[in-house]
Each structure stands twice: as structure tokens, then as C-alpha cells.
Protein backbone atom coordinates (compact mmCIF):
# COMPACT_ATOMS: atom_id res chain seq x y z
CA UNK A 1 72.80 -5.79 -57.05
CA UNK A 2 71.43 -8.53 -55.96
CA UNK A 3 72.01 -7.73 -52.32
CA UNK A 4 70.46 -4.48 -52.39
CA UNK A 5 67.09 -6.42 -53.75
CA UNK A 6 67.17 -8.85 -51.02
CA UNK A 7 67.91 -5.74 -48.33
CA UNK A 8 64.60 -3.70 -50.09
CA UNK A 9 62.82 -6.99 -50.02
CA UNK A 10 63.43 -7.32 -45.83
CA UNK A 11 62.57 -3.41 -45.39
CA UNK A 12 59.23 -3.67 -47.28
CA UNK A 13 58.94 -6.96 -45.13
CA UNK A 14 59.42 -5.49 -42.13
CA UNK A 15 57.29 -2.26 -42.93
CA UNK A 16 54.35 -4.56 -43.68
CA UNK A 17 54.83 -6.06 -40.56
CA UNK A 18 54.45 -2.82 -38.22
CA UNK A 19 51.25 -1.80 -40.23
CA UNK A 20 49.53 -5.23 -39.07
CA UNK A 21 50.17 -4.67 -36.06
CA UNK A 22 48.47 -1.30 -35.24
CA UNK A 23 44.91 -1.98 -36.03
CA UNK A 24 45.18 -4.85 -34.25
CA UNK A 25 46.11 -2.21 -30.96
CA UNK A 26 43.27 -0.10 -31.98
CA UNK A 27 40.52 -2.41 -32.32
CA UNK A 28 41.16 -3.50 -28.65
CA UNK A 29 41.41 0.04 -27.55
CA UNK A 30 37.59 0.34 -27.26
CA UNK A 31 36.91 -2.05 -24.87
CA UNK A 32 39.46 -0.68 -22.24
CA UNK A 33 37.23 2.99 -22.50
CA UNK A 34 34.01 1.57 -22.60
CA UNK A 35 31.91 2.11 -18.80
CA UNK A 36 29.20 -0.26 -17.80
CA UNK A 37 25.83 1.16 -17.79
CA UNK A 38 24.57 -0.53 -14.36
CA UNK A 39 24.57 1.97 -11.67
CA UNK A 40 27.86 1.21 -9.73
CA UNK A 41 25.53 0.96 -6.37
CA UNK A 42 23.83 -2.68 -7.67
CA UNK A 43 27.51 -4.63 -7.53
CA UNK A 44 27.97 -3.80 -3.92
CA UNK A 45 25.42 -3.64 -0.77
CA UNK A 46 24.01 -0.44 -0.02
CA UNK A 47 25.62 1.61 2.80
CA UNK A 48 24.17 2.46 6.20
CA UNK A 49 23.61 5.90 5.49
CA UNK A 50 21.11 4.73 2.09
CA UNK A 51 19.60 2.58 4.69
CA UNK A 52 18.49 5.10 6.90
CA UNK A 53 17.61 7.86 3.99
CA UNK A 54 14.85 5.10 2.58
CA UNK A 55 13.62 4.64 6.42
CA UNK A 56 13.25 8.44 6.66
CA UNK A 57 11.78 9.37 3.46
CA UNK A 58 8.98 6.38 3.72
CA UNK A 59 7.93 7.31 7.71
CA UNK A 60 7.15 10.72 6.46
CA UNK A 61 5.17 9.87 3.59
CA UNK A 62 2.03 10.92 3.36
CA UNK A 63 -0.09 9.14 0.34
CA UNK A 64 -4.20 8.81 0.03
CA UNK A 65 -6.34 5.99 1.34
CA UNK A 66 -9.98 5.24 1.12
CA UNK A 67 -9.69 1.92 2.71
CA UNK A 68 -12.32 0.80 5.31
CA UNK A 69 -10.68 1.59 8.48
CA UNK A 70 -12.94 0.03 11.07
CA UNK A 71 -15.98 -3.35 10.68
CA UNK A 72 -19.22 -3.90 12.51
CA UNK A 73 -20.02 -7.17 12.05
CA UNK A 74 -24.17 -8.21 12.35
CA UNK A 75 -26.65 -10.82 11.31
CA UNK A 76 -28.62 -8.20 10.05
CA UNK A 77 -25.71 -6.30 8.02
CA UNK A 78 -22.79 -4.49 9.35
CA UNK A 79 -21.64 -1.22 10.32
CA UNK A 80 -18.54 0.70 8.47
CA UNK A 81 -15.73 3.48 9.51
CA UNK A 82 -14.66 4.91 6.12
CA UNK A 83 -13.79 8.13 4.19
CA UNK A 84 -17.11 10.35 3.86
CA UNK A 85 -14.61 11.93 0.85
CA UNK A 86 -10.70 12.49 1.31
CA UNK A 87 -8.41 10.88 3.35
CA UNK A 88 -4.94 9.75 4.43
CA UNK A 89 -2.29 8.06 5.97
CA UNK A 90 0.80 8.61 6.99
CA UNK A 91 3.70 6.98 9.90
CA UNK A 92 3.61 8.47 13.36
CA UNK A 93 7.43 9.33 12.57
CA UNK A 94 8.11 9.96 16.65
CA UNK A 95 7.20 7.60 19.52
CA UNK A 96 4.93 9.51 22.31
CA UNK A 97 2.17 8.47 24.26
CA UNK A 98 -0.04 8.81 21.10
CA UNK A 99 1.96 5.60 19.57
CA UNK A 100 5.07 4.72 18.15
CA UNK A 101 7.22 5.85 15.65
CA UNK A 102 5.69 3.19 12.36
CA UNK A 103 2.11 3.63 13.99
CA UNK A 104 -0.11 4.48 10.86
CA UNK A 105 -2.24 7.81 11.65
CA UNK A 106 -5.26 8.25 8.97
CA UNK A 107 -7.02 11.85 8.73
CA UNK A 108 -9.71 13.02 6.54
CA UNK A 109 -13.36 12.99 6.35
CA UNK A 110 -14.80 9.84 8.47
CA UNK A 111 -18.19 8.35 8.42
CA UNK A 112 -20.26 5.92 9.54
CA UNK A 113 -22.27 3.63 7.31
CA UNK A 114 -24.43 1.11 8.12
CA UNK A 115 -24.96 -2.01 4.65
CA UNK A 116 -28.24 -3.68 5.43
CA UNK A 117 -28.11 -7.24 4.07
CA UNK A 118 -31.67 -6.24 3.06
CA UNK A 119 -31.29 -2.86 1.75
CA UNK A 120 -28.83 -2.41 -1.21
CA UNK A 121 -28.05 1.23 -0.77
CA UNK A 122 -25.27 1.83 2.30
CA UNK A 123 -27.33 4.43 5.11
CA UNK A 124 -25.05 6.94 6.77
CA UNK A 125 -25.00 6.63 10.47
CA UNK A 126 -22.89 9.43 11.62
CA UNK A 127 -20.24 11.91 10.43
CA UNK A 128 -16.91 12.54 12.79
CA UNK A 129 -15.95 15.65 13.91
CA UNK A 130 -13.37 17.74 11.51
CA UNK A 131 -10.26 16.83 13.71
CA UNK A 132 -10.96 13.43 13.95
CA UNK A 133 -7.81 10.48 13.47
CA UNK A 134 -7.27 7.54 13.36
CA UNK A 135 -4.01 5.97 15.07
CA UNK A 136 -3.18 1.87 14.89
CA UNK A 137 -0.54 -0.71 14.74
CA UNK A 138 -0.84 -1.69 11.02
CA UNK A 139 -3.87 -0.89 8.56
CA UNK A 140 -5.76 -4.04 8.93
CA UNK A 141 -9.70 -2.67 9.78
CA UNK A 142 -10.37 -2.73 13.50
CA UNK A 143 -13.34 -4.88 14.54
CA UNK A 144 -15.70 -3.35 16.78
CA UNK A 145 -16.22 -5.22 20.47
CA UNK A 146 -19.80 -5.94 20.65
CA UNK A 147 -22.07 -6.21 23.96
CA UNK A 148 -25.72 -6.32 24.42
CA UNK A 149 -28.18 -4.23 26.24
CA UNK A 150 -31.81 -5.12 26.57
CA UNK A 151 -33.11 -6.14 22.79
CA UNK A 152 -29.84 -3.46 21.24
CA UNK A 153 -26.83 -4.69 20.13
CA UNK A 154 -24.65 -2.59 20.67
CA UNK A 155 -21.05 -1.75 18.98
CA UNK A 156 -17.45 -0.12 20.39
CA UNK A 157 -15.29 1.75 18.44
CA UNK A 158 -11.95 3.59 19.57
CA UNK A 159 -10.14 5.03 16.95
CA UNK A 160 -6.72 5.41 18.69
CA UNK A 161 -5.45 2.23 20.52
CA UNK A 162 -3.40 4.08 22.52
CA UNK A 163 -3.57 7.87 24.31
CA UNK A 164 -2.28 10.23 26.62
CA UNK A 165 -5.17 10.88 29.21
CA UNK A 166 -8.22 9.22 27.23
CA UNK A 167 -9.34 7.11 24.60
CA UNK A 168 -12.04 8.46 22.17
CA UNK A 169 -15.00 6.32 22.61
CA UNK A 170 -17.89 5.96 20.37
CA UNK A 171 -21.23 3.89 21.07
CA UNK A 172 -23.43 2.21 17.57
CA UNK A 173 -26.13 0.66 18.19
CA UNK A 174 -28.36 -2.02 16.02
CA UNK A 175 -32.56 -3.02 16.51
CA UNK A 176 -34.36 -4.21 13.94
CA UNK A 177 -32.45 -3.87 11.31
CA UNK A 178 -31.41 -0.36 11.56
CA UNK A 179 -28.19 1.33 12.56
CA UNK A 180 -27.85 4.67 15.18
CA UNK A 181 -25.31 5.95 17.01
CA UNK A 182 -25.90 6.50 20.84
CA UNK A 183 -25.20 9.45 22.70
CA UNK A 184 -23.83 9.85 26.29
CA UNK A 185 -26.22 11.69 28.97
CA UNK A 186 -23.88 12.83 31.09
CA UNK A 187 -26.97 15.36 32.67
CA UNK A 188 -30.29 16.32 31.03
CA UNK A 189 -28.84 19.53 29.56
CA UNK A 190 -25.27 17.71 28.81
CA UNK A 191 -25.19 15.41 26.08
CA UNK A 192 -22.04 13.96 24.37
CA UNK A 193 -21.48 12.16 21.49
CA UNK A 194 -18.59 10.05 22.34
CA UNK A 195 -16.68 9.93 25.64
CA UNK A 196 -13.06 10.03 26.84
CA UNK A 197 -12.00 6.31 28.07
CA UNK A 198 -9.18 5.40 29.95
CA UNK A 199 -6.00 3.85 28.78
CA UNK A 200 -5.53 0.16 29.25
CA UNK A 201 -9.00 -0.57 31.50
CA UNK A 202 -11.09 -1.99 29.61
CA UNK A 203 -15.47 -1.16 29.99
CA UNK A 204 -17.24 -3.50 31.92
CA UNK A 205 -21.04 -5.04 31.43
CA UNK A 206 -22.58 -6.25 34.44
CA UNK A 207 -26.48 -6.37 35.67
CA UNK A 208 -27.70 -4.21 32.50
CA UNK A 209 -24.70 -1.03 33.14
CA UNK A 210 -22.06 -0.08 30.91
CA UNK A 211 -19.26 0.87 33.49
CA UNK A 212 -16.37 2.97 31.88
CA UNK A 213 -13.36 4.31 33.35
CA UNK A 214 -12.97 8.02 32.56
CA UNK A 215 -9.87 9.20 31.05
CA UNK A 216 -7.13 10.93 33.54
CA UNK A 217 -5.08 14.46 33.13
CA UNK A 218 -2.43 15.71 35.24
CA UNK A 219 -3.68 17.40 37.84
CA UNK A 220 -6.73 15.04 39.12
CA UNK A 221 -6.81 13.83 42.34
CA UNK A 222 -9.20 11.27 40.97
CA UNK A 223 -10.15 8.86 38.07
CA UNK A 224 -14.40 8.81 37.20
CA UNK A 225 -16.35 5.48 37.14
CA UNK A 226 -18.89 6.07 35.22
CA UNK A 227 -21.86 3.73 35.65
CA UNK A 228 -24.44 4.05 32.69
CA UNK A 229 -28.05 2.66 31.65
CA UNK A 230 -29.26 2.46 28.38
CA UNK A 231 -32.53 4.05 27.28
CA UNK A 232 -33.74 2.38 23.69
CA UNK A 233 -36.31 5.17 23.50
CA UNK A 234 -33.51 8.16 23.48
CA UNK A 235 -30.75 6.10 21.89
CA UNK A 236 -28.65 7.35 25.15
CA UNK A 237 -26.55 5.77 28.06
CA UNK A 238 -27.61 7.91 30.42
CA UNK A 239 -25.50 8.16 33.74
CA UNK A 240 -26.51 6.99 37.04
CA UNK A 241 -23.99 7.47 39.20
CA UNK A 242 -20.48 8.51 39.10
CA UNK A 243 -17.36 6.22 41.26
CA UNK A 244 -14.30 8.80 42.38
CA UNK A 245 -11.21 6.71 42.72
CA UNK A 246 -7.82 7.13 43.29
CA UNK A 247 -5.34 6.83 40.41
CA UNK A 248 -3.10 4.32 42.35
CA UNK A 249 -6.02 2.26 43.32
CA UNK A 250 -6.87 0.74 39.79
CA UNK A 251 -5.03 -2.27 38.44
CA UNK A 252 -4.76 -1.61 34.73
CA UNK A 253 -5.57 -4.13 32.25
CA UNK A 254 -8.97 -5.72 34.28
């Protein structure tokens, strides 16, 4: 009898024993199935192919910008290129002639303002045409080359840096306190209000003339000096003479 007590005694034993031990196996069960909530992507270094996917998606964005995109600096104020309204920027995306591929290209609505240091309210100068742009290396504001003519200052602006046959040219001048833009009299009857510049040769100054290389197209036998004189009382460079001259004869960059 006593024997079959100590036998149940060792079962019950034993049965209590195997009990403990499975909620131990279940509470650890849990932990094995549980799944990290970090994306998987931020333990390892992204992959070529994400690389290139960011590189894409950000050359072809296109986002709004009202920065000022070009400076006139005067003792009597300064002149500004800025949005007239709505405008952007966006990457070249392609190398070309025009630029290269991260070039930054601004469209929109362009004007010209001129802040008088002794005038509060900003006086529009000019208006661009409707397909005007604006290519450039990075989005710092250009600052206009300035020259002198007689008692006008007189400002540059070229709002590509770069170009297939010419560079857009525009002419600002400043007397007295007041901003204009100047025109280019080309003949009575042909006036223009900016002018094509060659690529890499840069406008001279010399004995009161403003003498500008012509842009070039395929095609021309010859490249146009242009050798202009400034009338205060039109606001105009009017032309004097004209220089025809061979393509392979200039050295680019003087």
C-alpha cells in the first residue's frame, strides 16, 4: 500500500513538472514572431539602382520660385530681375549647347524693377517677352557687368550663360536717379530691344563705343561686329558701323 502512495506521489510529481514547463515555452514564443518596425532598407546602404531613381526624380522636378534671379548694383539704388507674377525652376535634365544636365532653367513672368534708395515704392523698368528663360550654373542672383557711357551708367544682363548661336543681351541704363532700359538702333525704322551676343567673346568699351560680337548660325560665312554709340536723348545704342569677319579669325574668350 504504501508503495502504490509513493508511485502516485512520483506521477503527480512528474505531471506537475511538464505543466511548468509549457508556459515557460509559450511566453518566449512571442518574441521569435515579432518583426521590427524599421524599414529593412535603413540597416543596409541603399543600392545603385535607389541611387539613380532619387537623381532622376529630383533633375526633373519642377517646383515654384520667386527668388530674385539677377542684381544691379548703384549708388543711387539698384536694379532687379524677378517674377512680374509666376515662376519656376527646374534642372536642364540633358547636356546640349544650352547647358548641362544640373543647369537650373527658371520660366515665368520676368521683370525689371528698379528700388530707388530715395523712393520707397520699387518702379518697373521693363517686362520680358512671354518665352523668356533663364539658364545658370546654380541659383545664386547674377550680378550685372557695369560700364559707363557719357554721364549713363549703364548695366548688362544675359540671362543664359551659355547658347547655341547667341546670347540674349539686354542693355539698363541709370541718370539721375532713374532706371530705363535701352534699345538697340540697328536702322532708323529697326529697333530692338535686346540683341543676340556671341558665345564666349566678351563686349568691348573703347573711345565712347560699345563693340559686340553678333551671335553665329550655321550657314554664315561671317560673324557681325557691331560698333555702337549711345544717344542719352533716345535711350538707344545706335549702330555706326558694322565689322564682317570670318568665324575662324576670332580668338574666343578676348
Amino acid at each position: 500500500m504504501k508503495n502504490v502512495i509513493t508511485l502516485g506521489i512520483l506521477l503527480f510529481a512528474l505531471m506537475l513538472t511538464s505543466c511548468g514547463d509549457r508556459p515557460a515555452n509559450l511566453r518566449t514564443s512571442p518574441t521569435m514572431l515579432s518583426v521590427d518596425p524599421t524599414p529593412a532598407s535603413s540597416s543596409f546602404p541603399p543600392t545603385s539602382t535607389s541611387i539613380s531613381s532619387s537623381k532622376a526624380i529630383e533633375v526633373n522636378l519642377v517646383k515654384e520660385d520667386d527668388s530674385i534671379r539677377a542684381i544691379g548694383m548703384h549708388s543711387d539704388g539698384r536694379l532687379l530681375v524677378k517674377p512680374a507674377s509666376k515662376a519656376s525652376v527646374a534642372s536642364l535634365g540633358a547636356p546640349s549647347c544650352y547647358g548641362l544636365e544640373t543647369d537650373l532653367n527658371w520660366s515665368g513672368e520676368y521683370e525689371v524693377v528698379w528700388e530707388s534708395k530715395s523712393q520707397g515704392t520699387p518702379i518697373k523698368v521693363m517686362t520680358f517677352p512671354a518665352d523668356f528663360e533663364i539658364v545658370q550654373q546654380n541659383d545664386s542672383p547674377i550680378i550685372m557687368q557695369q560700364f559707363s557711357l557719357g554721364d549713363t551708367d549703364i548695366f548688362t544682363y544675359v540671362p543664359r550663360y551659355t547658347d547655341c548661336h547667341g546670347l540674349e543681351t539686354y542693355l539698363f541704363g541709370v541718370n539721375k536717379g532713374k532706371a530705363f532700359s535701352i534699345s538697340f538702333e540697328m536702322k532708323p525704322e529697326q529697333i530692338w530691344k535686346n540683341i543676340s551676343q556671341l558665345p564666349h567673346r566678351p563686349f568691348k568699351v573703347a573711345n565712347g563705343e560699345l563693340i559686340l560680337t553678333g551671335g553665329y548660325g550655321a550657314g554664315q560665312d561671317f560673324i557681325d561686329v557691331y560698333h555702337f554709340h549711345y544717344d542719352p536723348k533716345k535711350r538707344s545704342m545706335i549702330l555706326q558701323s558694322t565689322d564682317q569677319v570670318k568665324p575662324n579669325d576670332f580668338v574666343y574668350g578676348q
